[in-house]
PDB file of N, CA and C in Angstrom:
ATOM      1  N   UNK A   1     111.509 134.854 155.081  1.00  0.00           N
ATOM      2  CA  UNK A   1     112.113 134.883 153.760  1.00  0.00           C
ATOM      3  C   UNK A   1     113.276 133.911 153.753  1.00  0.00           C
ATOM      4  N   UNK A   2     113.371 133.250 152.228  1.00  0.00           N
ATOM      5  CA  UNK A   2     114.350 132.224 152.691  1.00  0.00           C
ATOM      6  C   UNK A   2     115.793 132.879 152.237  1.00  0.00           C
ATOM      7  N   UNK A   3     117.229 132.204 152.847  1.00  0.00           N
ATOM      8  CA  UNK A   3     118.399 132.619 151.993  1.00  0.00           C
ATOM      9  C   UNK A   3     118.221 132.986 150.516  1.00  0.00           C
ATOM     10  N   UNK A   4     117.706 132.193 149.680  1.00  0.00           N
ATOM     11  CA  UNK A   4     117.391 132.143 148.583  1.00  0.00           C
ATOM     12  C   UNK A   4     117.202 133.256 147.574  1.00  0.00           C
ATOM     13  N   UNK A   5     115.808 133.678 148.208  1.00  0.00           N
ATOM     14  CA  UNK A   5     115.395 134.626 147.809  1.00  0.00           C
ATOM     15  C   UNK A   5     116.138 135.908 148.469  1.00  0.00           C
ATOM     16  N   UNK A   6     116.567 135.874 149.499  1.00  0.00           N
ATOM     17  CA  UNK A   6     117.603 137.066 149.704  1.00  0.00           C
ATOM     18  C   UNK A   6     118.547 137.591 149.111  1.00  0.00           C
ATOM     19  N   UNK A   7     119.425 136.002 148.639  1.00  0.00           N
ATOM     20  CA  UNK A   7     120.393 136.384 147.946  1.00  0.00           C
ATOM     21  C   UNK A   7     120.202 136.454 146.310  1.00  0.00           C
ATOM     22  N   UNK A   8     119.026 136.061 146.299  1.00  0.00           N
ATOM     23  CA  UNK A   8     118.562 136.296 144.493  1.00  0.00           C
ATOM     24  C   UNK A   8     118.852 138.056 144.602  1.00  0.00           C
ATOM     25  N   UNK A   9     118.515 138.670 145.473  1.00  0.00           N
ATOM     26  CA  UNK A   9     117.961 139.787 145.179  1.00  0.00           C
ATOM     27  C   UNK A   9     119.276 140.681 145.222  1.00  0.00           C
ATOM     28  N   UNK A  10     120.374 139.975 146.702  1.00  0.00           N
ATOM     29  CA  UNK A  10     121.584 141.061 146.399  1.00  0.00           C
ATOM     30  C   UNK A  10     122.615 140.995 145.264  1.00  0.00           C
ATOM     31  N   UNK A  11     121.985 139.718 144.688  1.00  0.00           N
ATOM     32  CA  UNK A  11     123.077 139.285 143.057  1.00  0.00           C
ATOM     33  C   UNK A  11     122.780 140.541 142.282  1.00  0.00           C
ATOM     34  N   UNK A  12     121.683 141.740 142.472  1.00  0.00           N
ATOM     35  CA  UNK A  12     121.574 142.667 141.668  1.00  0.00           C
ATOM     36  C   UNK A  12     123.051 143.644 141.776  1.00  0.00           C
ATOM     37  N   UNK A  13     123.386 143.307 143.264  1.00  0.00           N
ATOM     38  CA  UNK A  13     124.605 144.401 143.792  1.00  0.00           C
ATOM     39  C   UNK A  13     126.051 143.926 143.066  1.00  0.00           C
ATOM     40  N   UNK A  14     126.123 143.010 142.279  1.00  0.00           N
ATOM     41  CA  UNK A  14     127.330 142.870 142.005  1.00  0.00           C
ATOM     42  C   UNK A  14     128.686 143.163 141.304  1.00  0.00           C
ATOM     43  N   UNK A  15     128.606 144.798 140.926  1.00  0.00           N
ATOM     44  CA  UNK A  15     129.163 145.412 140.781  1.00  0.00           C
ATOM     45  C   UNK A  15     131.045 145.111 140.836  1.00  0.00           C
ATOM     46  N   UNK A  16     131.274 144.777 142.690  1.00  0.00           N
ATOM     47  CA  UNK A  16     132.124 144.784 143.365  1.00  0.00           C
ATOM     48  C   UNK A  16     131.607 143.137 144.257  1.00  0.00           C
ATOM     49  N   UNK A  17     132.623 142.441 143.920  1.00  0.00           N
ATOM     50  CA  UNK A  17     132.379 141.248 144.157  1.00  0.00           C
ATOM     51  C   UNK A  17     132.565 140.956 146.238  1.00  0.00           C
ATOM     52  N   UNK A  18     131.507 140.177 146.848  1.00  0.00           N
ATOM     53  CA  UNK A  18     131.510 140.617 148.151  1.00  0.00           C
ATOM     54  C   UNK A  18     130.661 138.996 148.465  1.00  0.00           C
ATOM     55  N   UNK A  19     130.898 138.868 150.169  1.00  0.00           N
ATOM     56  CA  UNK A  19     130.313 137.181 150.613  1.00  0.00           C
ATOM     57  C   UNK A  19     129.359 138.013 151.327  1.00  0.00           C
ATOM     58  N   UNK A  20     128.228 136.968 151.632  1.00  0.00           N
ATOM     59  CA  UNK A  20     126.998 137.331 152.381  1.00  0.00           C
ATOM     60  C   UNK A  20     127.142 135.845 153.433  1.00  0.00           C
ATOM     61  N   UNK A  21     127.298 136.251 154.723  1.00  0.00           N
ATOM     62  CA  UNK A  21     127.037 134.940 155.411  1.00  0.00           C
ATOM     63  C   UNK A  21     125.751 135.313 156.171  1.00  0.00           C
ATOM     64  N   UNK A  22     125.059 134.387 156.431  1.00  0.00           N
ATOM     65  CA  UNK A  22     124.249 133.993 157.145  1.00  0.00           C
ATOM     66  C   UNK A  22     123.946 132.188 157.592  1.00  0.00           C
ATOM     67  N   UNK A  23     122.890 131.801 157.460  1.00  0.00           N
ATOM     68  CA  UNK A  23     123.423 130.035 157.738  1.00  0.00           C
ATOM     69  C   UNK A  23     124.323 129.999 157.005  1.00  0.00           C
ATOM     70  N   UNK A  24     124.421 130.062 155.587  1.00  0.00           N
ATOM     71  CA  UNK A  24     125.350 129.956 154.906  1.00  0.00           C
ATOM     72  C   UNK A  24     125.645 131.018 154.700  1.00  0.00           C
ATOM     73  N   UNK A  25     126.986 130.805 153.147  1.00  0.00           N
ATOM     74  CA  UNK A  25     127.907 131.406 152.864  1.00  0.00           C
ATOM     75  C   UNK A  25     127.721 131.332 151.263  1.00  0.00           C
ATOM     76  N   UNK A  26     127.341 132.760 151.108  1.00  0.00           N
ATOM     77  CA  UNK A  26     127.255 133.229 149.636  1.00  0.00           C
ATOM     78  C   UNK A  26     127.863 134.362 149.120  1.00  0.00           C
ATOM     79  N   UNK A  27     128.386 133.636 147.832  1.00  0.00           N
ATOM     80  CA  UNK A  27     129.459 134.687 147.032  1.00  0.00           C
ATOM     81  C   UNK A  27     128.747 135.450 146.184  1.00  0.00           C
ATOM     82  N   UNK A  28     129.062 136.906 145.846  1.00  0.00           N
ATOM     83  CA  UNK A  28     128.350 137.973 145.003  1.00  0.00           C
ATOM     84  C   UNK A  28     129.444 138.197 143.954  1.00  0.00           C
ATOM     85  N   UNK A  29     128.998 138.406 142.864  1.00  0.00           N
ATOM     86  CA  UNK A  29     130.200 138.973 141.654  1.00  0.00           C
ATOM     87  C   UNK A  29     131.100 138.072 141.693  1.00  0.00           C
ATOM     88  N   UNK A  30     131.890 138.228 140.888  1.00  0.00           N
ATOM     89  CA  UNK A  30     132.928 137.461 140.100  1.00  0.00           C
ATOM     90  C   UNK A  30     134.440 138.213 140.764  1.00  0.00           C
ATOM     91  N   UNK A  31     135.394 137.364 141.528  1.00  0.00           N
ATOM     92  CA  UNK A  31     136.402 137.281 142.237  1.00  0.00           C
ATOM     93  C   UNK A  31     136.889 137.470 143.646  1.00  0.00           C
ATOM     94  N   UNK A  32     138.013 138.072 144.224  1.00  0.00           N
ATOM     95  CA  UNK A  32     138.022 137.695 145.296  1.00  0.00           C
ATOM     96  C   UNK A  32     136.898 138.979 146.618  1.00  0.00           C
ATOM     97  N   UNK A  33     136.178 138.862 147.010  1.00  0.00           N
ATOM     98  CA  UNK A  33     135.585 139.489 147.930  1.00  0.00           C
ATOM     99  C   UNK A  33     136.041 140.274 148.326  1.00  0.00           C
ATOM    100  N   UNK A  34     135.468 141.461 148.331  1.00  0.00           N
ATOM    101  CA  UNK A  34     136.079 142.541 148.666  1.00  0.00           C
ATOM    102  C   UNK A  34     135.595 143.216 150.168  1.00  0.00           C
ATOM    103  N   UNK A  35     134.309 142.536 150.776  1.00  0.00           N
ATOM    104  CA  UNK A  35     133.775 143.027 152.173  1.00  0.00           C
ATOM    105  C   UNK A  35     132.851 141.597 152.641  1.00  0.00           C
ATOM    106  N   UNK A  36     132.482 141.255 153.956  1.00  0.00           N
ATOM    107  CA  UNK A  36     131.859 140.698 153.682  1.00  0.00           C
ATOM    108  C   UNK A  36     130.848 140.848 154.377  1.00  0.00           C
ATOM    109  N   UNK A  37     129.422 140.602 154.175  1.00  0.00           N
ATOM    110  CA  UNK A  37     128.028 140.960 154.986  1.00  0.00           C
ATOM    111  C   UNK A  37     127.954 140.077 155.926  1.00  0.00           C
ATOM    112  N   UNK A  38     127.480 139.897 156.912  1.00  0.00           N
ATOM    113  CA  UNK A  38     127.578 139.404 158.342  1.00  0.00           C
ATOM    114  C   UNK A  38     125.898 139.169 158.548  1.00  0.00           C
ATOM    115  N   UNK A  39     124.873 138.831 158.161  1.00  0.00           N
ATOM    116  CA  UNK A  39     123.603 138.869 158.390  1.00  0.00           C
ATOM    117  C   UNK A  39     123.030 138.078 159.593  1.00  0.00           C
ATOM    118  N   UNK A  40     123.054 138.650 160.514  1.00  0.00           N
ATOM    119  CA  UNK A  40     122.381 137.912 162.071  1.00  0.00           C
ATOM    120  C   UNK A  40     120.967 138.078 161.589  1.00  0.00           C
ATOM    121  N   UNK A  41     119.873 138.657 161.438  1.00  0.00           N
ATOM    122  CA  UNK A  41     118.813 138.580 161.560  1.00  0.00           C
ATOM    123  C   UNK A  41     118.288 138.999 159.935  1.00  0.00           C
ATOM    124  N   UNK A  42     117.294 138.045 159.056  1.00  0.00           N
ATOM    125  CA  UNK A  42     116.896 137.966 158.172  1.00  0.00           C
ATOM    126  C   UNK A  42     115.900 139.432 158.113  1.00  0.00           C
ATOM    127  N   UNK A  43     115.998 140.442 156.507  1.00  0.00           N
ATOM    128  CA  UNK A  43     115.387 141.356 156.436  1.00  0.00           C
ATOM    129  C   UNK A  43     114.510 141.163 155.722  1.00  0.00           C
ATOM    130  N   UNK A  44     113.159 141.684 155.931  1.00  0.00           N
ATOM    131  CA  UNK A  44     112.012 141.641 155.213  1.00  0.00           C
ATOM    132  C   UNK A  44     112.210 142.083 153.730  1.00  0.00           C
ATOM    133  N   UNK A  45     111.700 141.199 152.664  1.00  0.00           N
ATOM    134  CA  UNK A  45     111.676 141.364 151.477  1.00  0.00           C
ATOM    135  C   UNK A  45     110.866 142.857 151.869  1.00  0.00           C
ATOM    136  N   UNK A  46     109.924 143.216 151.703  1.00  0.00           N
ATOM    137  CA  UNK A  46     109.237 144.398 151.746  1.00  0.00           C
ATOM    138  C   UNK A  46     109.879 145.333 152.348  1.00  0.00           C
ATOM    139  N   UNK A  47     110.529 145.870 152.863  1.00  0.00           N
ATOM    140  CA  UNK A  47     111.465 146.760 153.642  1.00  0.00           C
ATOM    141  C   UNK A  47     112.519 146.950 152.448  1.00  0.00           C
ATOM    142  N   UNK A  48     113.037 145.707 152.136  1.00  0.00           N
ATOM    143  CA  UNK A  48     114.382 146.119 150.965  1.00  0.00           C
ATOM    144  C   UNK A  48     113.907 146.469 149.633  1.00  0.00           C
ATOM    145  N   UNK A  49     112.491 145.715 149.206  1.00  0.00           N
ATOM    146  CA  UNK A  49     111.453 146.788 148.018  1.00  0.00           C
ATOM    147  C   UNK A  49     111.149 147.568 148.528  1.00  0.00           C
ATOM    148  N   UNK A  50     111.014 148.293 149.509  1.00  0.00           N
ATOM    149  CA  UNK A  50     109.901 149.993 149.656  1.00  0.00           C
ATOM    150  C   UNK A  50     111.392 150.536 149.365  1.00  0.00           C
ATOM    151  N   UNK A  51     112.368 149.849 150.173  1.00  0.00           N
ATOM    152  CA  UNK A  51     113.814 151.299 150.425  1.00  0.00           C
ATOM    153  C   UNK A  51     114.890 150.181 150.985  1.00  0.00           C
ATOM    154  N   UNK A  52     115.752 150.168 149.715  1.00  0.00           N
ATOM    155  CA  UNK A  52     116.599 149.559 149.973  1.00  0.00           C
ATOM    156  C   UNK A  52     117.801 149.558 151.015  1.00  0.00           C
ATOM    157  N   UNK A  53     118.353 150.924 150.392  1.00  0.00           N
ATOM    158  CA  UNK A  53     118.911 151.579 151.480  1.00  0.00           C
ATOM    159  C   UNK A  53     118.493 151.865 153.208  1.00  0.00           C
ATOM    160  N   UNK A  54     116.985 152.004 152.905  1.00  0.00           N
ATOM    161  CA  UNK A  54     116.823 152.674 154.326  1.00  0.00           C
ATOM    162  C   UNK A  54     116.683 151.137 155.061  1.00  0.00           C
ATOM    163  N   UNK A  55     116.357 149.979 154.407  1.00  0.00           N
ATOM    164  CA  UNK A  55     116.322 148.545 154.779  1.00  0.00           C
ATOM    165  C   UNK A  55     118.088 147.776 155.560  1.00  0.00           C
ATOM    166  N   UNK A  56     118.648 148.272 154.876  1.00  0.00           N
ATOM    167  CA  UNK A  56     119.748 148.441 154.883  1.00  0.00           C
ATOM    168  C   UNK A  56     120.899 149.076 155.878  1.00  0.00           C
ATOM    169  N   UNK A  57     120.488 149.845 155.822  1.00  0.00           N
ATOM    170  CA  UNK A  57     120.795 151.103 157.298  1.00  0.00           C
ATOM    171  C   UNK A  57     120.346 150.398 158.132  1.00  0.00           C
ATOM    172  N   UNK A  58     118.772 150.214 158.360  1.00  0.00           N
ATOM    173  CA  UNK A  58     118.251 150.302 159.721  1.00  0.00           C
ATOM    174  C   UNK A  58     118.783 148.685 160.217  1.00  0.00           C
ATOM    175  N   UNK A  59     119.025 147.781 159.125  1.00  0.00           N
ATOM    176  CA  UNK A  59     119.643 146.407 159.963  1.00  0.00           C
ATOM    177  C   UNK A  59     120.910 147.036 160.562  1.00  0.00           C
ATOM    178  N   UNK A  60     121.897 147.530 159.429  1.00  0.00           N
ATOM    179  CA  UNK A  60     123.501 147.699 160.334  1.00  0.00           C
ATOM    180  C   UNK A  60     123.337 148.600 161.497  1.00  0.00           C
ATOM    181  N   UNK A  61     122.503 149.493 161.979  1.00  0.00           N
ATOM    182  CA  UNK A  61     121.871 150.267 163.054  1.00  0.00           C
ATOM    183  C   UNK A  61     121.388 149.417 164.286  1.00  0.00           C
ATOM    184  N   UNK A  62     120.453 148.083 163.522  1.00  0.00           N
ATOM    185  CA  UNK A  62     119.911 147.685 164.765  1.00  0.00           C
ATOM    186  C   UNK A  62     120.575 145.860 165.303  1.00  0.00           C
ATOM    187  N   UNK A  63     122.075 146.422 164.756  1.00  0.00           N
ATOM    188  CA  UNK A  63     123.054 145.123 165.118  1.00  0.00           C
ATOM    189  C   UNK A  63     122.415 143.643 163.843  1.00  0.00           C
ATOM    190  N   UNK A  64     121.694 143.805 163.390  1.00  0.00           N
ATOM    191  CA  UNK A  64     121.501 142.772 162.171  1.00  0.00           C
ATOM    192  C   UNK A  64     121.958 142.348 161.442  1.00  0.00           C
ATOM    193  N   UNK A  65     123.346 143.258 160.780  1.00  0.00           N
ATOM    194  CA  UNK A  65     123.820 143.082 159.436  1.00  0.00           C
ATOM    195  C   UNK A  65     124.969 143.630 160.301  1.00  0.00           C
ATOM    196  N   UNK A  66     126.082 143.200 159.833  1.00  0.00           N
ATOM    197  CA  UNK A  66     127.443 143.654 160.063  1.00  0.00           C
ATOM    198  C   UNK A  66     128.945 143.782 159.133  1.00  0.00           C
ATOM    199  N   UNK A  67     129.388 144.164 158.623  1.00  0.00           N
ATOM    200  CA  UNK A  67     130.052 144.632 157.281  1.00  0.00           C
ATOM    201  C   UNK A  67     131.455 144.392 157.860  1.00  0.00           C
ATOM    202  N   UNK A  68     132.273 143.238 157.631  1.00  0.00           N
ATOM    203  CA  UNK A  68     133.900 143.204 157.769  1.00  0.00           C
ATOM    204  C   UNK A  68     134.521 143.832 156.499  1.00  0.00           C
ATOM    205  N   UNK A  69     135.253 144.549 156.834  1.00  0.00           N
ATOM    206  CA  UNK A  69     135.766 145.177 156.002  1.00  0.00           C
ATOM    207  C   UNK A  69     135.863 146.524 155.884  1.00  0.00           C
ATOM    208  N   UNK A  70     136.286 147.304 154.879  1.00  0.00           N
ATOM    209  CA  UNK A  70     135.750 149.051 155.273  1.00  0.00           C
ATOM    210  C   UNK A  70     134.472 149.517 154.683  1.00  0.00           C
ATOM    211  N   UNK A  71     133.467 149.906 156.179  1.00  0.00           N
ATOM    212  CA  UNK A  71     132.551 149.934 155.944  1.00  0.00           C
ATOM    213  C   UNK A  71     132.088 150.991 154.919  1.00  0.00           C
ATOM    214  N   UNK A  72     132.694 152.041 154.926  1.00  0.00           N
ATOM    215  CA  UNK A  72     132.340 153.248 153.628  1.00  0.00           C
ATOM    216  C   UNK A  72     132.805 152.301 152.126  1.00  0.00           C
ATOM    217  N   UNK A  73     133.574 151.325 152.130  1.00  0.00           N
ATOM    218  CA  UNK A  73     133.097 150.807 150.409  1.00  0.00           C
ATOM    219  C   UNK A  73     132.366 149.630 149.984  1.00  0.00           C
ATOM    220  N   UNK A  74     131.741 149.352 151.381  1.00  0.00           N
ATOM    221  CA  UNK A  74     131.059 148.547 151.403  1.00  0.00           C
ATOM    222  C   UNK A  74     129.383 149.082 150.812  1.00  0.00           C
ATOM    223  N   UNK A  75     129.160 150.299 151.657  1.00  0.00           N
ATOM    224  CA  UNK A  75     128.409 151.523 151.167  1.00  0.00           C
ATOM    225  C   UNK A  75     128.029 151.868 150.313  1.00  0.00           C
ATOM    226  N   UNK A  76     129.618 152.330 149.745  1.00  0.00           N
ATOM    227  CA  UNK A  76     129.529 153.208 148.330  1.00  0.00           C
ATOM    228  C   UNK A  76     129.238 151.957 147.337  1.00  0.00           C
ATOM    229  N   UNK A  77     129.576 150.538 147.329  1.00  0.00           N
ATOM    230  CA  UNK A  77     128.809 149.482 146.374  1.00  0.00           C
ATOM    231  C   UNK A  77     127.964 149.580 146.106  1.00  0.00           C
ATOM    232  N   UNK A  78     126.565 149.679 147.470  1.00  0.00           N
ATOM    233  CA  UNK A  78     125.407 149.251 147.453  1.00  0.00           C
ATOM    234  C   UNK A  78     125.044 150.622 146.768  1.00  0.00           C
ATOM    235  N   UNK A  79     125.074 152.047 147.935  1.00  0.00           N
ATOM    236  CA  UNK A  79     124.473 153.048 147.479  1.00  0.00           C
ATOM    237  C   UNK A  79     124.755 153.668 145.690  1.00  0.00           C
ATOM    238  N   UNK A  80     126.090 153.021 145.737  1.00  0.00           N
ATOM    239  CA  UNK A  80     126.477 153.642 144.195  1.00  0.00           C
ATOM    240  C   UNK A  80     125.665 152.823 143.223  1.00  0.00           C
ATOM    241  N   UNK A  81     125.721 152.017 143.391  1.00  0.00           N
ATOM    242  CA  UNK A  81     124.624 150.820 142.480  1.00  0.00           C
ATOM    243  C   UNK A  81     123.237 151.239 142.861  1.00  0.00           C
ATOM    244  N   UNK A  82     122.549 151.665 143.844  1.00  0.00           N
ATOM    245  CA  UNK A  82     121.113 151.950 143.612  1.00  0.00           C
ATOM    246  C   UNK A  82     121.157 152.971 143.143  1.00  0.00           C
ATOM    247  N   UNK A  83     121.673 154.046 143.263  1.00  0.00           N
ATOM    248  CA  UNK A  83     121.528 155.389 142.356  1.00  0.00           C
ATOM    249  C   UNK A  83     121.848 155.322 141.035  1.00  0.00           C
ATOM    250  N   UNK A  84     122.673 154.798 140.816  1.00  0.00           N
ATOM    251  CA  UNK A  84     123.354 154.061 139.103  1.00  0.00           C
ATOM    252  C   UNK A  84     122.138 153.947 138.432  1.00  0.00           C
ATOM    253  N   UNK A  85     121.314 153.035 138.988  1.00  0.00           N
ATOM    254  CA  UNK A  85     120.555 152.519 138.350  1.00  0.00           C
ATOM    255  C   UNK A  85     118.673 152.973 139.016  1.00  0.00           C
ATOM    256  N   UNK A  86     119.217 154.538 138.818  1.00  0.00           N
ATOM    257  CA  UNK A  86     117.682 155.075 139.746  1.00  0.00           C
ATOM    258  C   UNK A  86     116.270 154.688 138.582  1.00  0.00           C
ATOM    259  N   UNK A  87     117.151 154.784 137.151  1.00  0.00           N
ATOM    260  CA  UNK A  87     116.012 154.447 136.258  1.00  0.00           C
ATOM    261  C   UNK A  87     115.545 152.976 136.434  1.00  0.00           C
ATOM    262  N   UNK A  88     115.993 152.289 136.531  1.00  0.00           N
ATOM    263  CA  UNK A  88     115.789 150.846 136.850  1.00  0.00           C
ATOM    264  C   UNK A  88     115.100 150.338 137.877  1.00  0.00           C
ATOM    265  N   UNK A  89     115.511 150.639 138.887  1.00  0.00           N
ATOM    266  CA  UNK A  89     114.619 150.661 140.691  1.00  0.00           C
ATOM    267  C   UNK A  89     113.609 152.013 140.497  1.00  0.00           C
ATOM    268  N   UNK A  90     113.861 152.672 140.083  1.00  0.00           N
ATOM    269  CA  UNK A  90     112.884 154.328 140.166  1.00  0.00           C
ATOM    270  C   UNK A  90     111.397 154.016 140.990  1.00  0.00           C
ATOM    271  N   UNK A  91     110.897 153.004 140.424  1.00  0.00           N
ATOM    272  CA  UNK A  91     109.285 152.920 140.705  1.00  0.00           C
ATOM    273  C   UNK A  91     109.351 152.006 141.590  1.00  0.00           C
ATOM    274  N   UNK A  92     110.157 151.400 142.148  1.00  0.00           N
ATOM    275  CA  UNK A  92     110.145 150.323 143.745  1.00  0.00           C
ATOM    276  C   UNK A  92     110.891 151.462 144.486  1.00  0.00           C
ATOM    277  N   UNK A  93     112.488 152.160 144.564  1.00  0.00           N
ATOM    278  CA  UNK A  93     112.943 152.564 145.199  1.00  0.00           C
ATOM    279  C   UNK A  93     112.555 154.019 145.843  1.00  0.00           C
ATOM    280  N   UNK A  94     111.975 154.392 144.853  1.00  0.00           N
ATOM    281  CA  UNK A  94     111.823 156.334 144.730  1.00  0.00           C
ATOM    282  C   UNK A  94     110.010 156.151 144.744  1.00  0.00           C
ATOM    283  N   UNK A  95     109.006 155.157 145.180  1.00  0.00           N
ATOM    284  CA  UNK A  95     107.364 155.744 144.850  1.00  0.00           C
ATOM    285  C   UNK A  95     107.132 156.828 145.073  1.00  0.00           C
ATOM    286  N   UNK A  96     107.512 157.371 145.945  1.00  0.00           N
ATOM    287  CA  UNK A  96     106.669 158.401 145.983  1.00  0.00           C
ATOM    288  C   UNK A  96     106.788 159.416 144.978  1.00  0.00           C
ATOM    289  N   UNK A  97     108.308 159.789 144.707  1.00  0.00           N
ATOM    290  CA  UNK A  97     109.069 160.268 143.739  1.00  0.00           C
ATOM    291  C   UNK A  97     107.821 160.241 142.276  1.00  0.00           C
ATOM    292  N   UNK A  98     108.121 158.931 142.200  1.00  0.00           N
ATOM    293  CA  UNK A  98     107.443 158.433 140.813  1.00  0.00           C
ATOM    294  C   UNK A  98     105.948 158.431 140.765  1.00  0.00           C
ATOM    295  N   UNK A  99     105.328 159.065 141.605  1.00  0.00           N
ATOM    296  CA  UNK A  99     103.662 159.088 141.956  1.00  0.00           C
ATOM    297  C   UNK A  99     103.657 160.781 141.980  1.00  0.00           C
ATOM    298  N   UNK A 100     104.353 161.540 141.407  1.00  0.00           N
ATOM    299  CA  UNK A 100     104.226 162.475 141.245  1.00  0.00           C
ATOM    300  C   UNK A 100     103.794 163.082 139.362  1.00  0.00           C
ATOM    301  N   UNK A 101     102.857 163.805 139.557  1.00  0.00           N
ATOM    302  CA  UNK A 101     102.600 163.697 138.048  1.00  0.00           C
ATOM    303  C   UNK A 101     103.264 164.730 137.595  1.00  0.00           C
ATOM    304  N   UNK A 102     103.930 164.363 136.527  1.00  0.00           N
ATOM    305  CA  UNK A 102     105.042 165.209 135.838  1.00  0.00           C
ATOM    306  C   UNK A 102     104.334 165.584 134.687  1.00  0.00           C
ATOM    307  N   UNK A 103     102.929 165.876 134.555  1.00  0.00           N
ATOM    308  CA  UNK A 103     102.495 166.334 133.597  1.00  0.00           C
ATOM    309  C   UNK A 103     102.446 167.802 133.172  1.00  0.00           C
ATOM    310  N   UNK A 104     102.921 168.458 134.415  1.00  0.00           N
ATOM    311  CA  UNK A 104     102.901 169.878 134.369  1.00  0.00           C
ATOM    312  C   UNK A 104     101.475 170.684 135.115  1.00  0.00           C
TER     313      UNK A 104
END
Protein backbone atom coordinates (compact mmCIF):
# COMPACT_ATOMS: atom_id res chain seq x y z
CA UNK A 1 0.00 0.00 0.00
CA UNK A 2 1.34 3.26 -0.89
CA UNK A 3 1.79 6.46 1.68
CA UNK A 4 -0.87 7.83 -0.30
CA UNK A 5 -3.46 5.86 0.06
CA UNK A 6 -2.71 5.46 3.76
CA UNK A 7 -2.85 8.76 4.45
CA UNK A 8 -6.01 9.40 2.24
CA UNK A 9 -7.62 7.23 4.63
CA UNK A 10 -6.32 8.70 8.15
CA UNK A 11 -7.45 12.36 6.77
CA UNK A 12 -10.87 10.75 7.91
CA UNK A 13 -9.30 11.10 11.67
CA UNK A 14 -9.00 14.69 11.69
CA UNK A 15 -10.83 15.74 14.32
CA UNK A 16 -7.60 16.69 16.44
CA UNK A 17 -4.92 17.79 14.24
CA UNK A 18 -1.75 15.14 14.43
CA UNK A 19 1.72 14.20 11.91
CA UNK A 20 2.01 10.72 10.51
CA UNK A 21 5.70 9.95 9.69
CA UNK A 22 6.74 7.30 7.80
CA UNK A 23 9.18 7.88 4.57
CA UNK A 24 7.61 10.92 4.86
CA UNK A 25 5.99 13.38 6.88
CA UNK A 26 2.28 14.03 6.86
CA UNK A 27 0.11 16.55 8.50
CA UNK A 28 -3.63 15.62 9.63
CA UNK A 29 -6.22 18.48 10.50
CA UNK A 30 -5.75 21.93 10.60
CA UNK A 31 -2.97 23.33 13.24
CA UNK A 32 -0.36 22.63 15.44
CA UNK A 33 -0.07 18.68 16.04
CA UNK A 34 -1.07 17.45 18.80
CA UNK A 35 0.67 13.60 18.78
CA UNK A 36 2.57 12.24 16.35
CA UNK A 37 2.28 8.61 14.58
CA UNK A 38 5.61 6.98 14.16
CA UNK A 39 4.76 4.26 11.34
CA UNK A 40 7.77 1.65 10.98
CA UNK A 41 5.93 -0.92 9.13
CA UNK A 42 3.09 -0.18 6.50
CA UNK A 43 -0.60 -1.60 7.54
CA UNK A 44 -2.72 -3.49 5.32
CA UNK A 45 -5.54 -1.52 3.80
CA UNK A 46 -7.77 -4.62 4.60
CA UNK A 47 -6.97 -4.97 8.26
CA UNK A 48 -7.80 -1.08 8.79
CA UNK A 49 -11.32 -1.81 6.60
CA UNK A 50 -12.33 -5.10 8.48
CA UNK A 51 -11.30 -3.18 12.07
CA UNK A 52 -9.84 -0.22 12.37
CA UNK A 53 -9.12 -0.16 15.71
CA UNK A 54 -8.17 -3.71 16.08
CA UNK A 55 -5.65 -2.75 12.88
CA UNK A 56 -4.49 -0.26 14.94
CA UNK A 57 -3.81 -1.88 18.25
CA UNK A 58 -2.25 -4.80 16.82
CA UNK A 59 0.54 -2.42 14.89
CA UNK A 60 1.25 -0.31 18.32
CA UNK A 61 1.42 -4.02 20.00
CA UNK A 62 3.60 -5.43 17.42
CA UNK A 63 6.26 -2.34 17.58
CA UNK A 64 4.85 -0.91 14.03
CA UNK A 65 3.26 2.21 14.87
CA UNK A 66 4.50 4.28 17.69
CA UNK A 67 2.59 7.38 19.19
CA UNK A 68 4.92 10.47 20.65
CA UNK A 69 3.00 12.07 22.71
CA UNK A 70 0.26 10.98 25.32
CA UNK A 71 -0.68 7.93 24.20
CA UNK A 72 -4.39 7.81 25.81
CA UNK A 73 -5.27 11.11 23.53
CA UNK A 74 -3.84 9.93 20.92
CA UNK A 75 -6.49 6.98 21.41
CA UNK A 76 -9.29 8.76 22.49
CA UNK A 77 -8.92 10.76 18.74
CA UNK A 78 -8.97 7.76 16.80
CA UNK A 79 -11.37 5.60 19.01
CA UNK A 80 -13.64 8.69 19.70
CA UNK A 81 -13.92 9.39 15.99
CA UNK A 82 -14.74 5.75 15.00
CA UNK A 83 -17.52 5.44 17.40
CA UNK A 84 -18.73 9.12 16.58
CA UNK A 85 -19.28 8.09 13.51
CA UNK A 86 -20.50 4.22 14.04
CA UNK A 87 -23.33 5.21 11.52
CA UNK A 88 -20.92 6.10 8.92
CA UNK A 89 -18.20 3.15 9.21
CA UNK A 90 -21.19 0.77 10.67
CA UNK A 91 -21.06 -1.63 7.59
CA UNK A 92 -17.00 -1.72 7.12
CA UNK A 93 -16.30 -1.35 10.91
CA UNK A 94 -19.12 -3.35 12.84
CA UNK A 95 -20.03 -6.45 9.71
CA UNK A 96 -20.86 -8.62 11.56
CA UNK A 97 -22.92 -6.32 13.74
CA UNK A 98 -24.63 -5.15 10.53
CA UNK A 99 -25.25 -8.81 9.03
CA UNK A 100 -27.54 -9.30 11.64
CA UNK A 101 -31.17 -9.15 10.59
CA UNK A 102 -33.00 -6.70 12.54
CA UNK A 103 -36.12 -7.73 11.13
CA UNK A 104 -37.40 -9.23 14.21
Amino acid sequence: MSDNVFISFLEKFDESPFCVRGRDEYRIGEGESEFVVNLKKQISMHSLITSTSLALGEAYMDGELEIEGDLYHALNCFLGQIFQNESAYGPILFPTVNAVDKSG
